[in-house]
Protein backbone atom coordinates (compact mmCIF):
# COMPACT_ATOMS: atom_id res chain seq x y z
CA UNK A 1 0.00 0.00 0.00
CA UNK A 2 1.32 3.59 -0.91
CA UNK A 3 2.60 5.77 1.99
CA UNK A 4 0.63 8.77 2.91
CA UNK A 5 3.19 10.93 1.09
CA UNK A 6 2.96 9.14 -2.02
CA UNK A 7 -0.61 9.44 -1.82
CA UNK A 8 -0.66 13.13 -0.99
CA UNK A 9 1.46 14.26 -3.49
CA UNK A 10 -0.78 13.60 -6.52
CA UNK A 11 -3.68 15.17 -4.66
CA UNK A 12 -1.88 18.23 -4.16
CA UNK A 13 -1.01 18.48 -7.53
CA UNK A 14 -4.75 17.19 -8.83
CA UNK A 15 -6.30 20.14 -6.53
CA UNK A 16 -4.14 22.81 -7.39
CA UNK A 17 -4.21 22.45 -11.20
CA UNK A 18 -0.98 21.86 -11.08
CA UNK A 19 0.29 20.38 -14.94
CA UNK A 20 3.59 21.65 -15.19
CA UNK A 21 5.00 18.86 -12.02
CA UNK A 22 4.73 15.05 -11.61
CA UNK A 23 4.40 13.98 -7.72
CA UNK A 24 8.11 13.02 -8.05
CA UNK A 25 9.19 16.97 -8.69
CA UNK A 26 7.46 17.65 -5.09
CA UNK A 27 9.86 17.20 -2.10
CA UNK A 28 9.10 15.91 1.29
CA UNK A 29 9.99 19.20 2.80
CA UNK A 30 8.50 21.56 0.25
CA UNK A 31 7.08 24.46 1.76
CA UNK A 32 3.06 24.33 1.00
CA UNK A 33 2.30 28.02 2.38
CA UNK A 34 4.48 31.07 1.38
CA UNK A 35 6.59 28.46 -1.24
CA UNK A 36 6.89 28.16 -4.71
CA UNK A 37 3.06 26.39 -5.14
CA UNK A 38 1.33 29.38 -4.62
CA UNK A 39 -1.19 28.13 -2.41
CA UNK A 40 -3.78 30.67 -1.54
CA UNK A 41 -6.90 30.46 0.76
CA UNK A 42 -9.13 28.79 -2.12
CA UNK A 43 -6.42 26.21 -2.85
CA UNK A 44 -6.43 24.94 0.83
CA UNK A 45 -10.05 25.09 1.21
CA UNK A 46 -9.81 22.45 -1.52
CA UNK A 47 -6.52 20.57 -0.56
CA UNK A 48 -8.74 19.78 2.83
CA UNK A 49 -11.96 18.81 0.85
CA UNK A 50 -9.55 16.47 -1.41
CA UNK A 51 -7.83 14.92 1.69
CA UNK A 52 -10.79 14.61 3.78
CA UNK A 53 -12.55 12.38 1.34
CA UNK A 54 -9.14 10.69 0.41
CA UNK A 55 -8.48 9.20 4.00
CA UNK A 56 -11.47 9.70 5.18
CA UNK A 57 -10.30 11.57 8.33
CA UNK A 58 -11.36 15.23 9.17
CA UNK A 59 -8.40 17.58 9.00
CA UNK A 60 -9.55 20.94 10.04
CA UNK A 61 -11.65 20.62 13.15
CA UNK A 62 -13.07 24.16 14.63
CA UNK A 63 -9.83 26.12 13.96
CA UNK A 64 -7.39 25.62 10.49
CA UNK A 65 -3.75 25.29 12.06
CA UNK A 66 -1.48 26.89 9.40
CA UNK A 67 1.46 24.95 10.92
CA UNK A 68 0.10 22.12 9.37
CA UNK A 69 0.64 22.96 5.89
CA UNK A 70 4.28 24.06 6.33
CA UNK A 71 5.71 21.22 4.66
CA UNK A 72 4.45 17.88 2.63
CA UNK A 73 6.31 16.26 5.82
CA UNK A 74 4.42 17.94 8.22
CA UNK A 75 1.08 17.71 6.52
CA UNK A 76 1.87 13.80 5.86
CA UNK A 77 2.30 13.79 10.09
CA UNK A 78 -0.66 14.68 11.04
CA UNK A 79 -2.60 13.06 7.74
CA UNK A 80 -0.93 9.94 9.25
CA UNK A 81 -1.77 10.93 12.98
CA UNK A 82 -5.72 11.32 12.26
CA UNK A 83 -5.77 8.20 10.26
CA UNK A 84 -4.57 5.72 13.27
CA UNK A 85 -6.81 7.86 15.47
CA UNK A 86 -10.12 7.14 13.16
CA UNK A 87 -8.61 3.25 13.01
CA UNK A 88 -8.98 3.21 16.68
């Protein structure tokens, strides 16, 4: 079964439009806010919607934590973390 990264990364580039990059061309630490993606408010509202029904978890809760989007690492964290949790 593919990792949660490897999964991720053709999300990201399905919801942001993104043509010009294959999910090998994204890095494990790239930078999803303030980077070179371009992400702007729209694009994570539907990142979330596109995860959320991937895993089947519920990312955003009551508040959005931007420190969860600093990197494909640390979004892949706690992707992983809310997956064992619904598991459980």
């Amino acid at each position: 079964m593919p990792t949660v990264k490897e999964q991720l990364k053709p999300i990201i580039l399905k919801s942001l439009r993104i043509t010009d990059m294959t999910p090998e061309d994204l890095r494990d630490d790239q930078p999803l806010l303030g980077g070179e993606l371009e992400i702007d408010s729209v694009d994570i509202l539907q990142l979330v919607l596109e995860i959320e029904r991937h895993f089947g978890i519920k990312l955003v809760e009551a508040n959005f934590d931007q420190k969860h989007f600093e990197s494909l690492n640390t979004l892949a964290s706690i992707i992983e973390s809310k997956v064992a949790a619904v598991r459980t």
